[in-house]
Protein backbone atom coordinates (compact mmCIF):
# COMPACT_ATOMS: atom_id res chain seq x y z
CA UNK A 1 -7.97 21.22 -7.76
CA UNK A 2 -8.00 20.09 -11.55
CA UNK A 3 -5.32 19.24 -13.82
CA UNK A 4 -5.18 22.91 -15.35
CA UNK A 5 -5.14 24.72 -12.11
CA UNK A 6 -2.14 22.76 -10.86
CA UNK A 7 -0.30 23.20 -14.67
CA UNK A 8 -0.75 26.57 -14.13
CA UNK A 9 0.76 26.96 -10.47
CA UNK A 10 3.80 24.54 -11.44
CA UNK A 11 4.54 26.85 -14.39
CA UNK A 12 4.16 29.68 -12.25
CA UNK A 13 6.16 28.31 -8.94
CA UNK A 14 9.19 27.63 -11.56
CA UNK A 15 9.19 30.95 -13.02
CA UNK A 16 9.24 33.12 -9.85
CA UNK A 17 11.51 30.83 -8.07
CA UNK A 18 13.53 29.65 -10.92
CA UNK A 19 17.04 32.11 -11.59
CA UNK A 20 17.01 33.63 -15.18
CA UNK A 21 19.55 32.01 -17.14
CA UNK A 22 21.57 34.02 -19.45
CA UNK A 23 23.29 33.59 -22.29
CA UNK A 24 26.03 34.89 -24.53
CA UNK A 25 24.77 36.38 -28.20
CA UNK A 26 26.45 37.38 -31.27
CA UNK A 27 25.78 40.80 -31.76
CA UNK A 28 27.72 42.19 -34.25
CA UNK A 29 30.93 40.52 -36.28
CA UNK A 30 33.35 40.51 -39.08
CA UNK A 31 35.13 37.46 -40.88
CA UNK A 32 36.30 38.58 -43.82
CA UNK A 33 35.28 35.64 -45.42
CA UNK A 34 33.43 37.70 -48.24
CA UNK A 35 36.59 38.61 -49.99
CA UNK A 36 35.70 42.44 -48.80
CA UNK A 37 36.81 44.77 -46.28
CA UNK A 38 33.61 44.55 -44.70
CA UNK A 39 33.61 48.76 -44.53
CA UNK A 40 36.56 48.80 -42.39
CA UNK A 41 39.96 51.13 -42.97
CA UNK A 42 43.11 51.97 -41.99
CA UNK A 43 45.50 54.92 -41.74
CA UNK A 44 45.51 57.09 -44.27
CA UNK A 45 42.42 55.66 -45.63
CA UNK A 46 44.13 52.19 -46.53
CA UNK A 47 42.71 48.47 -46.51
CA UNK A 48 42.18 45.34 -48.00
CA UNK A 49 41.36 41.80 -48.01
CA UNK A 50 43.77 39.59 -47.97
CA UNK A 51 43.17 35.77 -47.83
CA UNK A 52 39.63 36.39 -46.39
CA UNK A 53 41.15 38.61 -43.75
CA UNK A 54 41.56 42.72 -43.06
CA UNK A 55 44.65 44.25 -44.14
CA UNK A 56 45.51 47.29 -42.31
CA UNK A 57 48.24 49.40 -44.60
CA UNK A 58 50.67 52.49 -43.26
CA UNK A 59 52.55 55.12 -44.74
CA UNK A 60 53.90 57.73 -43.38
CA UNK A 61 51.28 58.63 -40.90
CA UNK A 62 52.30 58.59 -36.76
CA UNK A 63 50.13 55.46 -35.97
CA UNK A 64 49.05 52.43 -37.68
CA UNK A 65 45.38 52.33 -37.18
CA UNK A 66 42.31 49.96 -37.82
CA UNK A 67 38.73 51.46 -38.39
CA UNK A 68 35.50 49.46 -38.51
CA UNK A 69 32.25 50.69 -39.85
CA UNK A 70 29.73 52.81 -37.49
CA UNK A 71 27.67 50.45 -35.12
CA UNK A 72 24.46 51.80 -35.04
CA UNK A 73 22.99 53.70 -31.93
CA UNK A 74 21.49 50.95 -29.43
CA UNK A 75 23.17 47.82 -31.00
CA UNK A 76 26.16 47.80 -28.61
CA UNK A 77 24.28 48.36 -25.22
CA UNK A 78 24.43 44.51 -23.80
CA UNK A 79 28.23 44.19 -24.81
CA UNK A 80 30.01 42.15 -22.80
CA UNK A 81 33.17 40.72 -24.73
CA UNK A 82 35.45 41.86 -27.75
CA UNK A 83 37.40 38.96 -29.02
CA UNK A 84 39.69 38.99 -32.43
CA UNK A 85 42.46 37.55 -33.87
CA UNK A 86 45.96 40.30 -34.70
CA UNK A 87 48.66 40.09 -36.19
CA UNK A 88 51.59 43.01 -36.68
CA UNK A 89 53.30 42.50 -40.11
CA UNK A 90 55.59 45.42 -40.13
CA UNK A 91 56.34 48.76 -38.25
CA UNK A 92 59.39 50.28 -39.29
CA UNK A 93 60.44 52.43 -36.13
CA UNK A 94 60.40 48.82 -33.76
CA UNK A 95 62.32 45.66 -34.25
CA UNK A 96 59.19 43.87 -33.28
CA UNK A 97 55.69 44.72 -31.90
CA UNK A 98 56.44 44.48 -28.30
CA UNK A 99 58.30 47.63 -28.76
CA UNK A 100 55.57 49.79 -29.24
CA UNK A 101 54.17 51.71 -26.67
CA UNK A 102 50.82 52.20 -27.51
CA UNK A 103 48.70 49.54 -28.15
CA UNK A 104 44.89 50.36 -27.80
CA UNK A 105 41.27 48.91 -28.92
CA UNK A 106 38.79 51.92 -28.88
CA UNK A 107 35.05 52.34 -29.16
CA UNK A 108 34.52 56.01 -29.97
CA UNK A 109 31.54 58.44 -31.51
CA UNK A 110 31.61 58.90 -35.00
CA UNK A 111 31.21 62.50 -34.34
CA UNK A 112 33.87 63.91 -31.81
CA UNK A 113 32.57 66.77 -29.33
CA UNK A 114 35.93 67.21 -27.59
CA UNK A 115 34.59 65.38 -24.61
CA UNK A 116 36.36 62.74 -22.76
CA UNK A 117 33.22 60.75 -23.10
CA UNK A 118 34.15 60.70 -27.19
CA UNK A 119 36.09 57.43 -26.30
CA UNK A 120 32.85 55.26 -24.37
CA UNK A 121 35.47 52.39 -24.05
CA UNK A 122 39.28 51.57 -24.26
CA UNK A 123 41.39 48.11 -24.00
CA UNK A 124 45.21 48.44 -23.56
CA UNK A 125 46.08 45.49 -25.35
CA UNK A 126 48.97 43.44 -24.56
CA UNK A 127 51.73 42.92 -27.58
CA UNK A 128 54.29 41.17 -25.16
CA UNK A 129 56.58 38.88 -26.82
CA UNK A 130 54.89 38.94 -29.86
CA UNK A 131 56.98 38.85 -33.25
CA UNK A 132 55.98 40.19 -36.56
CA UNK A 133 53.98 38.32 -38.44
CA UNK A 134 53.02 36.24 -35.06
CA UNK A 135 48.89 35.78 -34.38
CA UNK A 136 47.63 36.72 -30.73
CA UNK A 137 44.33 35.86 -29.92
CA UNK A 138 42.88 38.77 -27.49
CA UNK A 139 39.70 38.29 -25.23
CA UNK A 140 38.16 41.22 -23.70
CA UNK A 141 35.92 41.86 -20.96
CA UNK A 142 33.94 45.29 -21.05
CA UNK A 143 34.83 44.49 -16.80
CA UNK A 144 38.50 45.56 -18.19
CA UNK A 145 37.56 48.25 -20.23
CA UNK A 146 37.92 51.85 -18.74
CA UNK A 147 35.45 54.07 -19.77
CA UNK A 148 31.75 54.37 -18.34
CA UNK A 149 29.95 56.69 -21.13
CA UNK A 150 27.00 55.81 -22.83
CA UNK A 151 27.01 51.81 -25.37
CA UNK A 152 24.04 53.32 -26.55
CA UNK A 153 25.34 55.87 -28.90
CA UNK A 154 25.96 55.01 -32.73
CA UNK A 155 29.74 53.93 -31.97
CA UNK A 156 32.72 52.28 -33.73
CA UNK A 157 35.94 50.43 -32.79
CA UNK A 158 39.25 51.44 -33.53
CA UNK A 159 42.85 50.31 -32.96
CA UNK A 160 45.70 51.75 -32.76
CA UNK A 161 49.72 51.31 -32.83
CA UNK A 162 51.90 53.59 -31.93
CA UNK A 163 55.86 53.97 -30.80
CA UNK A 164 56.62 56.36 -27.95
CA UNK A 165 56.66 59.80 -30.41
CA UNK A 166 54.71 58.71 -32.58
CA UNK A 167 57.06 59.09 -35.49
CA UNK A 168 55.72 58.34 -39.25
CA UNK A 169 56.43 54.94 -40.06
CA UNK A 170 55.36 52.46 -42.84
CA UNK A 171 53.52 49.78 -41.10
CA UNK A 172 51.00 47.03 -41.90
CA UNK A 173 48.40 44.61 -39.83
CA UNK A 174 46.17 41.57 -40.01
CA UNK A 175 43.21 41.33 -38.17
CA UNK A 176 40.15 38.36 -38.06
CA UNK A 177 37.71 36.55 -36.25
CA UNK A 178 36.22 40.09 -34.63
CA UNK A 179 33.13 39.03 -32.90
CA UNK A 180 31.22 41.22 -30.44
CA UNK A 181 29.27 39.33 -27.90
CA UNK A 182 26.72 40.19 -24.98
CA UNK A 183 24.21 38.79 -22.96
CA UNK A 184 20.21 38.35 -23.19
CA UNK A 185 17.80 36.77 -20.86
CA UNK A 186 17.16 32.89 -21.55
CA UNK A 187 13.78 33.50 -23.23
CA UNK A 188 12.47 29.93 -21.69
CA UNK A 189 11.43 31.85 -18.68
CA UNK A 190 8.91 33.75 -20.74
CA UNK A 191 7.80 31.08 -22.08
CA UNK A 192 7.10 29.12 -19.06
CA UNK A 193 5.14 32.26 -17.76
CA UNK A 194 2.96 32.56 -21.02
CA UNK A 195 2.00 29.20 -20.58
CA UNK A 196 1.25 29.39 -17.19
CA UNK A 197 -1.33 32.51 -17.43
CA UNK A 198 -3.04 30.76 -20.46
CA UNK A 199 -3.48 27.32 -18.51
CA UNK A 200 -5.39 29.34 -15.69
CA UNK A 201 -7.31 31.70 -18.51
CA UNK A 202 -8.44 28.45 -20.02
CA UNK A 203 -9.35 26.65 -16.42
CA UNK A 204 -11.58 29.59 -15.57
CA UNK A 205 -13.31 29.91 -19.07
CA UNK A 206 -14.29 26.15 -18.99
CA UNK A 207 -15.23 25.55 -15.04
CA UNK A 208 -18.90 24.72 -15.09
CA UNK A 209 -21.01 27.25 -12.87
CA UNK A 210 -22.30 26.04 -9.41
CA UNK A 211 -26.37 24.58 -8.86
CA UNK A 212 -28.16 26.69 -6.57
């Protein structure tokens, strides 16, 4: 057996035997660090950068709420974490953010149908202890998420604060860091099989035919 023949059945041995690897990927984030929003808004159609950071501004309406632009359709389908920095600077119907009752991340169509399925994916997020003005660090699984609709419609996140009734409040936020992260196969693997099927194209093309 020559050198190229056994190349070739190495390569090949390690990629059928060998366990894909997989890796987490960036797919989509905002920092902020731009000095824009980054096309994200907030209730009432509010927003701003402030200190390379998303301001999220309130007044009057039931719920302080975050927007972030429209993901388009495909780009969320290997999602596998959410994770973001949040702060609550104000609400004026709480004496402090662990008073409010609702506390949700959302991933919704940009287009509502009136279909439960509107909302592919929803976090309950948990504002425990946490002051105003205080930073919480949140990492979330899409294994925590409740939802099962399509990732591979155009989609966009979207949080939202809330007391029990709602009530119109003035209210601000700070959010950061968002990063959206999935998983890809370790491309390696490919790699290793490319090269094997080449190293046994090339043995054949070069083995010297047989006397008679």
């Amino acid at each position: 057996m020559n050198v190229l023949r056994m190349l070739a059945i190495s390569t090949l041995y390690v990629f059928l035997l060998a366990p894909d690897e997989a890796v987490a990927d960036v797919i989509v984030s905002w920092d902020w660090n731009d000095g824009t929003t980054q096309g994200w808004t907030s209730s009432m159609g509010g927003g701003s950068n402030e200190g390379n950071a998303f301001k999220a501004t309130n007044n009057g309406n039931g719920s302080l709420q975050l927007f972030g632009p429209v993901v388009p359709a495909d780009t969320l389908v290997g999602l596998s974490t959410v994770t973001f920095d949040m702060s609550i600077l104000a609400y004026s119907t709480v004496l402090a953010p662990s008073q409010l009752t609702f506390a949700v991340l959302s991933l919704s169509r940009p287009i509502p149908t009136g279909s439960p399925d509107d909302v592919a994916r929803r976090w309950d997020l948990n504002l425990s202890n946490l002051a105003f003005g205080e930073t919480r660090s949140f990492n979330l699984s899409i294994d925590s998420a409740a939802g099962t609709s399509s990732l591979a419609n155009p989609l966009f996140f979207n949080l939202l604060f809330a007391d029990a009734t709602f009530e119109r409040n003035v209210s601000s936020a700070r959010l950061d860091n968002f990063v959206v992260s999935g998983t890809v196969p370790e491309p390696p693997s490919v790699i290793l099989l490319g090269l094997g099927l080449l190293a046994i194209g090339f043995g054949i093309s070069v083995r010297a035919p047989r006397g008679i």
